[in-house]
Protein backbone atom coordinates (compact mmCIF):
# COMPACT_ATOMS: atom_id res chain seq x y z
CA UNK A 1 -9.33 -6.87 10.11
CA UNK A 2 -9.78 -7.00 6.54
CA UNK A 3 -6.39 -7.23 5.96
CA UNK A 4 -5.39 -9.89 8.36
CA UNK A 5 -7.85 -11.81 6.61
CA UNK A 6 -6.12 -11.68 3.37
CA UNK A 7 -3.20 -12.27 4.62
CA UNK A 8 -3.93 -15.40 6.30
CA UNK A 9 -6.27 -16.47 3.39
CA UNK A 10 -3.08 -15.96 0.97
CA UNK A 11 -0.89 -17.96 3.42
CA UNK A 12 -3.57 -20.72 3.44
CA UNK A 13 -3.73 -20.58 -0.33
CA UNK A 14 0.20 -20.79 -0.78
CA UNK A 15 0.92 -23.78 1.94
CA UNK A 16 -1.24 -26.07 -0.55
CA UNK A 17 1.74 -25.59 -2.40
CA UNK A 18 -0.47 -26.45 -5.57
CA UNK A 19 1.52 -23.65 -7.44
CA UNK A 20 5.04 -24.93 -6.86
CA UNK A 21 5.30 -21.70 -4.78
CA UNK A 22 6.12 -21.96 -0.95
CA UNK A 23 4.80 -19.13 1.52
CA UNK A 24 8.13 -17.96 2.20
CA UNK A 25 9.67 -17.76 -1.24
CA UNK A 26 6.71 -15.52 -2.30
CA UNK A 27 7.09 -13.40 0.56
CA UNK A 28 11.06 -13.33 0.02
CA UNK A 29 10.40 -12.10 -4.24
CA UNK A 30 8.07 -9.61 -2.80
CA UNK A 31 10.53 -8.27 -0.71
CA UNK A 32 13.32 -8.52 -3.56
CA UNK A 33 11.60 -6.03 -5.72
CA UNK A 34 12.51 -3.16 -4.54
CA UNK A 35 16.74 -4.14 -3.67
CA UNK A 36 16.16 -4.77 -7.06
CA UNK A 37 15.25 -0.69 -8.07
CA UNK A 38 17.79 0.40 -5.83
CA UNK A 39 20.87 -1.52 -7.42
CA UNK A 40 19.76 -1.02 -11.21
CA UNK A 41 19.54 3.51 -10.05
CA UNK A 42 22.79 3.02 -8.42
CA UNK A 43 24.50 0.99 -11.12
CA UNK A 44 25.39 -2.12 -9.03
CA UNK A 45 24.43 -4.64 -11.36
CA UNK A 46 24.55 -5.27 -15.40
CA UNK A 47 21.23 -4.89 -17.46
CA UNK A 48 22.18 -8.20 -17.82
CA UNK A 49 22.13 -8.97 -13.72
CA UNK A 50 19.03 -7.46 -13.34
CA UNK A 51 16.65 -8.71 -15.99
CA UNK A 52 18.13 -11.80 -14.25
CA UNK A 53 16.52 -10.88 -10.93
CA UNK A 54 13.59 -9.46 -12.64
CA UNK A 55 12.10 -12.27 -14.30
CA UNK A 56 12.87 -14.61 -11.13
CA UNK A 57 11.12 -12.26 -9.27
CA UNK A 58 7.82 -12.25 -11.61
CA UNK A 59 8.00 -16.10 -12.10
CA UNK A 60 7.83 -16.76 -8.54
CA UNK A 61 4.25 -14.12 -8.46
CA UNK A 62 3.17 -15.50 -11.57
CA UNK A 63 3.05 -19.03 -9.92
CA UNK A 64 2.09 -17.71 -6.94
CA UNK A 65 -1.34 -16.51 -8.92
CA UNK A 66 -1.95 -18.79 -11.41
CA UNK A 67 -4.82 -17.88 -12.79
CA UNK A 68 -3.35 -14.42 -13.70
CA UNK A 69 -3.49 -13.72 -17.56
CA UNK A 70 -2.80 -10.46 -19.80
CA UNK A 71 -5.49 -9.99 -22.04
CA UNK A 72 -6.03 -6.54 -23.22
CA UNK A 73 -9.44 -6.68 -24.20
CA UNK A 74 -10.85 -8.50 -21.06
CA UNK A 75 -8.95 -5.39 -19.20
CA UNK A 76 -11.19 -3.66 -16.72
CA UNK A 77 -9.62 -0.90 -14.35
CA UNK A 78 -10.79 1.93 -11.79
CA UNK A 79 -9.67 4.92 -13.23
CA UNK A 80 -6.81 6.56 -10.69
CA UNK A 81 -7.47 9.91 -9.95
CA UNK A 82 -10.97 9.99 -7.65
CA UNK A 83 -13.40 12.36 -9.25
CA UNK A 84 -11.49 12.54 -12.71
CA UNK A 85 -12.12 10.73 -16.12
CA UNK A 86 -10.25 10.13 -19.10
CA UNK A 87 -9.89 13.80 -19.92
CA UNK A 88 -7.32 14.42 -17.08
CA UNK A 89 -4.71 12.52 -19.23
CA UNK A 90 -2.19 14.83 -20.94
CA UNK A 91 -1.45 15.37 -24.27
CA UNK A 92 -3.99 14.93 -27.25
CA UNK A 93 -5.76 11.02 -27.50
CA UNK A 94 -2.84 9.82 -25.31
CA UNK A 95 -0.13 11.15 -27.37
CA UNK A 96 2.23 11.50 -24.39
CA UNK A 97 2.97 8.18 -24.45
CA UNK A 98 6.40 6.94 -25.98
CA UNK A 99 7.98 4.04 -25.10
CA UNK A 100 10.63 3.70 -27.47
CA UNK A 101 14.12 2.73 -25.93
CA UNK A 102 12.60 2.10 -23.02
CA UNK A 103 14.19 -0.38 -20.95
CA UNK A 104 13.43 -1.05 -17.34
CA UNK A 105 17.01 -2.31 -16.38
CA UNK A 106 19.59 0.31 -17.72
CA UNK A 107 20.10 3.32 -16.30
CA UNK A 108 21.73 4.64 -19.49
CA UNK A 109 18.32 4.38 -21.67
CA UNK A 110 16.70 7.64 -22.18
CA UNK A 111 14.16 9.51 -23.89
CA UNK A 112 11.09 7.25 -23.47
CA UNK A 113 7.94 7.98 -21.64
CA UNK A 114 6.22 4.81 -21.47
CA UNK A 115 3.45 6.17 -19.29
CA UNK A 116 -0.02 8.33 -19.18
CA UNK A 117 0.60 11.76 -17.14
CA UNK A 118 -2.91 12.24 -15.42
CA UNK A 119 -3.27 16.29 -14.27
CA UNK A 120 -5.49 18.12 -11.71
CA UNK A 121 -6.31 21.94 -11.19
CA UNK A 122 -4.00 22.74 -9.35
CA UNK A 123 -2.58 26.69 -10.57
CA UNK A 124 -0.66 27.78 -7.08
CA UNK A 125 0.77 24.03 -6.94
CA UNK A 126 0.18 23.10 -3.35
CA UNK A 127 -1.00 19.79 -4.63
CA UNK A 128 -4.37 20.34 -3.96
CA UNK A 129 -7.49 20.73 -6.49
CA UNK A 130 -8.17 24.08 -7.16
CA UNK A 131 -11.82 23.38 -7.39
CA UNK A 132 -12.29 21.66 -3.82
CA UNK A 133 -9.48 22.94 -2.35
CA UNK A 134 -8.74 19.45 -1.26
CA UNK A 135 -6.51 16.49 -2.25
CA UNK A 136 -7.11 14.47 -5.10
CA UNK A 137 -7.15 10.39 -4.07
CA UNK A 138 -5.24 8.23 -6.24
CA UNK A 139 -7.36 4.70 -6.47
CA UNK A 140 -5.81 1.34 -7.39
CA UNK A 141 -6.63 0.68 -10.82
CA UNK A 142 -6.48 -3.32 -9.92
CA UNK A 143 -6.54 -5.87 -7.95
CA UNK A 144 -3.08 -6.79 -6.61
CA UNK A 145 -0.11 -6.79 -4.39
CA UNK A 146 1.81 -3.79 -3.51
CA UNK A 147 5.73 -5.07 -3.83
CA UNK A 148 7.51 -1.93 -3.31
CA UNK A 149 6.73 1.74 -2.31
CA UNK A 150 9.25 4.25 -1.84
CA UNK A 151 8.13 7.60 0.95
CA UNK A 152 11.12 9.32 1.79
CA UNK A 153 11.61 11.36 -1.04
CA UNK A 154 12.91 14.91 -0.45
CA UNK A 155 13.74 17.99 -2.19
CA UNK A 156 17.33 17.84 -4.05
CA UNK A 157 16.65 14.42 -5.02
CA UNK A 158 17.57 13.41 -8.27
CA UNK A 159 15.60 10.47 -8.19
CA UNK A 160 13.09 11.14 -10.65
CA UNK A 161 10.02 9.21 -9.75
CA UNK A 162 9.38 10.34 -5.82
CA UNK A 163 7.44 8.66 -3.74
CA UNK A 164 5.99 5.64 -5.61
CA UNK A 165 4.11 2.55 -5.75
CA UNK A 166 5.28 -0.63 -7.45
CA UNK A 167 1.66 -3.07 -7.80
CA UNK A 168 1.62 -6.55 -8.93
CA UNK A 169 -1.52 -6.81 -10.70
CA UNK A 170 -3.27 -10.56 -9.46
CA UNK A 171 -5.98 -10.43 -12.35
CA UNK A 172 -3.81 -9.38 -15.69
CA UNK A 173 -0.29 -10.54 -13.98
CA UNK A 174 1.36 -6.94 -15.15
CA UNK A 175 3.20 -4.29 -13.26
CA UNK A 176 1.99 -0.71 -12.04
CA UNK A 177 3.65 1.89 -11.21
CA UNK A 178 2.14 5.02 -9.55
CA UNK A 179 4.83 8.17 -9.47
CA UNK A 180 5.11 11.73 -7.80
CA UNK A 181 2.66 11.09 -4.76
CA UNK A 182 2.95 13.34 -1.85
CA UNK A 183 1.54 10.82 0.74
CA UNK A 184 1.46 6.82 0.39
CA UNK A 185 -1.27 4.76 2.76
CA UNK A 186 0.11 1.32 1.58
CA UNK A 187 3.25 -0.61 2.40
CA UNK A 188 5.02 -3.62 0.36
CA UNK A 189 2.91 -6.46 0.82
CA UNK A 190 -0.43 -5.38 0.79
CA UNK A 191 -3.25 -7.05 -0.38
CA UNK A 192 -5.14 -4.32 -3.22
CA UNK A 193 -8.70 -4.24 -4.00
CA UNK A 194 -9.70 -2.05 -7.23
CA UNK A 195 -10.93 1.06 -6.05
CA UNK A 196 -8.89 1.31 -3.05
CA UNK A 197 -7.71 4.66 -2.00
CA UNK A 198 -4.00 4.15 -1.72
CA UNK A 199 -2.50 7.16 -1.91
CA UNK A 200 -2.88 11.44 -2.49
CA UNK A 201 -1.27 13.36 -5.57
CA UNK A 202 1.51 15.23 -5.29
CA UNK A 203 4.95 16.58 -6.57
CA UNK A 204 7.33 14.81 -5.62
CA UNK A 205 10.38 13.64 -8.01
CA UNK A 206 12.70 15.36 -9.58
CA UNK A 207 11.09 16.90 -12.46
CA UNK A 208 7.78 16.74 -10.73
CA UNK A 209 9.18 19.06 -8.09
CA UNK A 210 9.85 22.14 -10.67
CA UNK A 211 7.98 24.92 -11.02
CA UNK A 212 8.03 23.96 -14.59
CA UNK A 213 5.52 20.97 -14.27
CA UNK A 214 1.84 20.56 -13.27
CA UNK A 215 0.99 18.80 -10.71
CA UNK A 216 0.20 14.91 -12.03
CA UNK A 217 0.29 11.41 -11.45
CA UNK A 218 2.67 9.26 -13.44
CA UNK A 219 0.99 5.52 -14.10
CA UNK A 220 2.89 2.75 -16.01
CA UNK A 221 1.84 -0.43 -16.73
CA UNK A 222 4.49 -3.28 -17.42
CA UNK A 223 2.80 -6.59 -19.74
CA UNK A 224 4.94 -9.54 -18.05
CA UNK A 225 5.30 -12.57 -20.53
CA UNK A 226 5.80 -15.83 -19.93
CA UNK A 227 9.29 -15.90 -19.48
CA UNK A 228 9.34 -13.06 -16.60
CA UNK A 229 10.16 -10.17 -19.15
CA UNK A 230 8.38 -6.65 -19.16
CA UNK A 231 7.12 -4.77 -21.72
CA UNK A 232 5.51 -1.56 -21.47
CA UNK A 233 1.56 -0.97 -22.96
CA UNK A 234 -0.53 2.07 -23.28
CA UNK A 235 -2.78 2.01 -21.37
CA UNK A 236 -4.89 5.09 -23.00
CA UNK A 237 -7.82 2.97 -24.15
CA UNK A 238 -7.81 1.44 -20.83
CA UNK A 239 -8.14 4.77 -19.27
CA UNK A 240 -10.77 5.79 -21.23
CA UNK A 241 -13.47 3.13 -20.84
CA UNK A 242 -12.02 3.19 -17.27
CA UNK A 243 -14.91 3.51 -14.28
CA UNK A 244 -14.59 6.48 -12.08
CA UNK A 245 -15.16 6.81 -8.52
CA UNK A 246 -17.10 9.98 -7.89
CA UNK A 247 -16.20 12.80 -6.15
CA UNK A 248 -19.37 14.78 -5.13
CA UNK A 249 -17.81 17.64 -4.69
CA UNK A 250 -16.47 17.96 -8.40
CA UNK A 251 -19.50 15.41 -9.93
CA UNK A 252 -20.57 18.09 -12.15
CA UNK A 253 -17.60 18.43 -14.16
CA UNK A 254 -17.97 14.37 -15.09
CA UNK A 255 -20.84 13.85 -17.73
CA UNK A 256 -22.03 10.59 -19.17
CA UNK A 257 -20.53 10.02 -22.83
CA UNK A 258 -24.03 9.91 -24.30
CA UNK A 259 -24.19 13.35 -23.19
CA UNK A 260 -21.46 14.33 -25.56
CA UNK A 261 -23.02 12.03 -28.08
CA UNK A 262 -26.15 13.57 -28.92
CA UNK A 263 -25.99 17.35 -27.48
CA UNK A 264 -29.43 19.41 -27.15
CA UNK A 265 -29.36 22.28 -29.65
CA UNK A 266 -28.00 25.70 -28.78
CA UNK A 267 -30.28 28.99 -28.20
CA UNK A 268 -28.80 31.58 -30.48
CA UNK A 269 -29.25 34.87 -30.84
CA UNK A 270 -28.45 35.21 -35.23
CA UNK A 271 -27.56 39.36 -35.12
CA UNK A 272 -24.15 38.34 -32.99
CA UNK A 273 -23.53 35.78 -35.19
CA UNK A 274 -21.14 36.35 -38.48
CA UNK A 275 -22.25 33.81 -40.56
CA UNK A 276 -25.99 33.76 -41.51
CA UNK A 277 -27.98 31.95 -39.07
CA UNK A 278 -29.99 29.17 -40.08
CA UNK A 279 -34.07 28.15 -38.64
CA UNK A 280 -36.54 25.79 -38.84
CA UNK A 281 -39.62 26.60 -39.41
CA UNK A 282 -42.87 24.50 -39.65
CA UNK A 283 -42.92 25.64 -43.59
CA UNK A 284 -40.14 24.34 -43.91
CA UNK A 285 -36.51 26.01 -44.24
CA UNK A 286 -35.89 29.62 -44.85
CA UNK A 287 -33.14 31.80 -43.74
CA UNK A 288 -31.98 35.45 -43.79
CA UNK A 289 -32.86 37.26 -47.02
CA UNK A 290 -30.15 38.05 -49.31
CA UNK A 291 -29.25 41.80 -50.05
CA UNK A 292 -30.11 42.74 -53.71
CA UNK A 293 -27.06 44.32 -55.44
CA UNK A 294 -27.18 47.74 -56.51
């Protein structure tokens, strides 16, 4: 019901025509997007062809949601993984992010990573966390518009990213992309609330698949300027002031930051330590009396 309501209150918004953006032609670069994928994988068209396509395809959604606007410091997102914080993301501070060479329409470009890997527990890789024995839900960071999803992958693929989801994001007017999921619950044309489950983690892709990587979800987002062109941003500091959706299964493992901040002192016991151990007293400081040499 809730979805039928969007849709018609979308429709409604559109046939004012206030944007410059008819119903139909926003529906039609919605359902461009993904052709779009398929040709640049399969080397139909020229880098040139498809940044082409591209930015026709984001001017069209830009119009269609006017008030759309990149600003990275007014950027506030659900983080993706339900349960999981900041800590989840791979590498060291974010470090796994690289996004040099990267470009979205050639095939031939390699070498970049222009994305945040985001792991679970998962040790005998069935795609499930080790610590629930469940799967883990992957949110929407945003609200948006799904405009493509791919669920067909299978096992021999070479297509690296699996079964993925493609978001137009309505508040920041950016790109997501989810990779690897084993299960998708949207379809193109969705209307996204932040916060929505939208898919489970999984393993699909073609590196995903190996034995040889954990089990993760790949997230992307895409900056779209004015003139329709992308440009890949990490997202780390995003991630890390991101809210998380508790799982109260796995709560415990989540602690506020202020409890990081100001820890309550150990209990030691100083005869297993190496190093002398230090108390307070009310006296006032001593410590462990020093040997006299012979």
């Amino acid at each position: 019901m809730i979805k039928i309501f969007a849709f018609c209150l979308n429709f409604l918004i559109l046939q004012k025509d206030t944007s410059g953006v008819t119903y139909e032609s926003y529906l039609q670069a919605i359902q461009d997007y993904k052709p779009l994928l398929a040709d640049i994988r399969e080397y139909k068209v020229t880098p040139e062809e498809a940044r082409e396509r591209f930015q026709s395809i984001m001017l069209t959604l830009k119009k269609a949601y006017p008030t759309a606007a990149y600003d990275s410091s007014a950027v506030s997102i659900i983080f993706p993984l339900q349960g999981f914080d900041y800590r989840a993301v791979g590498g060291r501070a974010g470090n796994g992010y690289k996004d040099k060479g990267y470009d979205l329409f050639d095939q031939n470009a390699k070498g970049s990573h222009p994305a945040h890997d985001i792991f679970i527990k998962d040790k005998n890789q069935d795609c499930k966390d080790d610590r629930t024995g469940d799967y883990v839900g992957i949110l929407s960071v945003c609200d948006g518009i799904v405009i493509g999803t791919e669920t067909e992958w299978q096992p021999g693929s070479e297509y690296r990213g699996g079964n993925y989801i493609w978001v137009f994001d309505t508040v920041s007017g950016g790109l997501w992309y989810y990779a690897h999921q084993k299960e998708i619950y949207v379809k193109t044309g969705d209307t996204l609330k932040a916060g929505q489950r939208i898919s489970i983690i999984g393993r699909t892709g073609y590196n995903a698949y190996m034995k040889r990587s954990d089990t993760h979800l790949h997230l992307t987002y895409l900056r779209v300027d004015e003139e329709g062109n992308p440009f890949p941003v990490n997202t780390y500091g995003w991630l890390k002031n991101a809210a998380t959706l508790l799982d109260a299964r796995i709560a415990a493992d989540l602690k506020p930051f202020a409890y990081f901040a100001e820890p309550e002192a150990l209990k030691v016991n100083p005869k297993k330590l190496k190093a002398p151990a230090i108390k307070t007293h009310k006296s006032g400081y001593s410590g462990k009396k020093k040997k006299k040499k012979r």
